[in-house]
Protein backbone atom coordinates (compact mmCIF):
# COMPACT_ATOMS: atom_id res chain seq x y z
CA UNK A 1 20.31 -11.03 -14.92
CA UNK A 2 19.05 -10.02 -11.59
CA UNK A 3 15.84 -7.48 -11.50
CA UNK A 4 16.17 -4.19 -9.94
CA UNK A 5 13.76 -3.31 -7.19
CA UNK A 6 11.52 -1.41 -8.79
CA UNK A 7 10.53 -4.46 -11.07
CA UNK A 8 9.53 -6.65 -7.55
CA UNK A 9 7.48 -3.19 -6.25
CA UNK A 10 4.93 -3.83 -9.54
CA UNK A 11 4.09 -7.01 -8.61
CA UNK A 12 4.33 -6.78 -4.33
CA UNK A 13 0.17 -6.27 -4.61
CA UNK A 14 0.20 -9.72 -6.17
CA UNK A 15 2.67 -11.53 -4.73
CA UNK A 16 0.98 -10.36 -1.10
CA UNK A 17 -2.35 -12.00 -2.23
CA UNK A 18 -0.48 -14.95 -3.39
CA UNK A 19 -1.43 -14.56 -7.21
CA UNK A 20 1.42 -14.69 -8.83
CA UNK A 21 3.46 -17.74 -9.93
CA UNK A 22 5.64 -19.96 -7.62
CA UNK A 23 8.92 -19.31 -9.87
CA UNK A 24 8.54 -15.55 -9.33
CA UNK A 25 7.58 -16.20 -5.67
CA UNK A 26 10.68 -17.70 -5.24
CA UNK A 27 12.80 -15.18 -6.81
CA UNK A 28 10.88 -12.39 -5.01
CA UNK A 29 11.48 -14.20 -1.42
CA UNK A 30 15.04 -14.49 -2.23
CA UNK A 31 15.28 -11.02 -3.27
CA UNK A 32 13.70 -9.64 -0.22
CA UNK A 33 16.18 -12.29 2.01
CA UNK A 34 18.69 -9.75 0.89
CA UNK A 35 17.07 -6.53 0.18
CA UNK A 36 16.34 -4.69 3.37
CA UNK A 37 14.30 -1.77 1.64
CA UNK A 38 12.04 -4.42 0.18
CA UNK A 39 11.53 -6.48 3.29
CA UNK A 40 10.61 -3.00 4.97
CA UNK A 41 7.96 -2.54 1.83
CA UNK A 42 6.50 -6.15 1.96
CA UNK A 43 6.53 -6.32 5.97
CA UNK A 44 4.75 -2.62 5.56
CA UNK A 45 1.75 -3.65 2.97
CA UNK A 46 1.34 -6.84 4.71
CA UNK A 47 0.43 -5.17 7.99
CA UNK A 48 -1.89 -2.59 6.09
CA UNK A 49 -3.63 -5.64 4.03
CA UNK A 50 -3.94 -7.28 7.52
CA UNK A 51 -5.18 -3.99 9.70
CA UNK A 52 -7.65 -3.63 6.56
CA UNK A 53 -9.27 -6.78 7.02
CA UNK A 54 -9.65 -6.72 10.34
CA UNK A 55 -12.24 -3.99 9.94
CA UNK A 56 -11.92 -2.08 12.59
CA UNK A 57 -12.88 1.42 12.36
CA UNK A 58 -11.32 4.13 14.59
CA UNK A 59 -12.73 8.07 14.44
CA UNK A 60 -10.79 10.36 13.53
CA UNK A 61 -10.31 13.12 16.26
CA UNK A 62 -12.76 15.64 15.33
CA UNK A 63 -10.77 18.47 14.78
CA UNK A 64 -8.79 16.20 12.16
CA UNK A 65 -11.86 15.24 10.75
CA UNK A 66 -13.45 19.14 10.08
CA UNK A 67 -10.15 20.05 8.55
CA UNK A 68 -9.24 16.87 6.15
CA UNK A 69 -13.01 17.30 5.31
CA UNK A 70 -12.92 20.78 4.31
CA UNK A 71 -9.56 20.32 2.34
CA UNK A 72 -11.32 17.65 0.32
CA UNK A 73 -14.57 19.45 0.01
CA UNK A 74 -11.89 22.45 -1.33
CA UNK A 75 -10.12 20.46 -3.64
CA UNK A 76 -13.39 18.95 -5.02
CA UNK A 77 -14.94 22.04 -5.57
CA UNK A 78 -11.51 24.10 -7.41
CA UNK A 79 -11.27 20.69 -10.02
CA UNK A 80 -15.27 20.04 -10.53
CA UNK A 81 -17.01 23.15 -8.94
CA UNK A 82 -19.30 23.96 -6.99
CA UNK A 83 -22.21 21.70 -6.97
């Protein structure tokens, strides 16, 4: 019986680090030879694992920064309160 997608997806973090074992390597390749929405999804985390270890830190523009700080500061402060 074939696995549905959503059984490869729980195991993509794996099988992109190369911990997983060669059988379901195999069956995961050949699934993503003829799944274009998984392709997409491997092709996708392997660029972010790769951009990741490069290291490279960018700022954010500082208006962007002032606002996604104060909407986490907000959100911290409604769940835990104010500290």
């Amino acid at each position: 019986m074939a696995r549905k997608c959503e059984e490869f997806i729980k195991g993509l973090a794996d099988y992109i680090d190369g911990d997983i074992e060669p059988e379901l390597c195999d069956e995961i390749e050949k699934h993503i030879g003829k799944c274009n929405n998984c392709r997409i999804m491997v092709d996708t985390m392997r660029q972010t694992v790769s951009l990741c270890r490069e290291g490279k830190e960018e700022r954010l523009p500082e208006a962007l920064e002032r606002k996604l700080t104060g909407m986490l500061k907000e959100r911290w402060d409604k769940k835990f309160g104010h500290s």
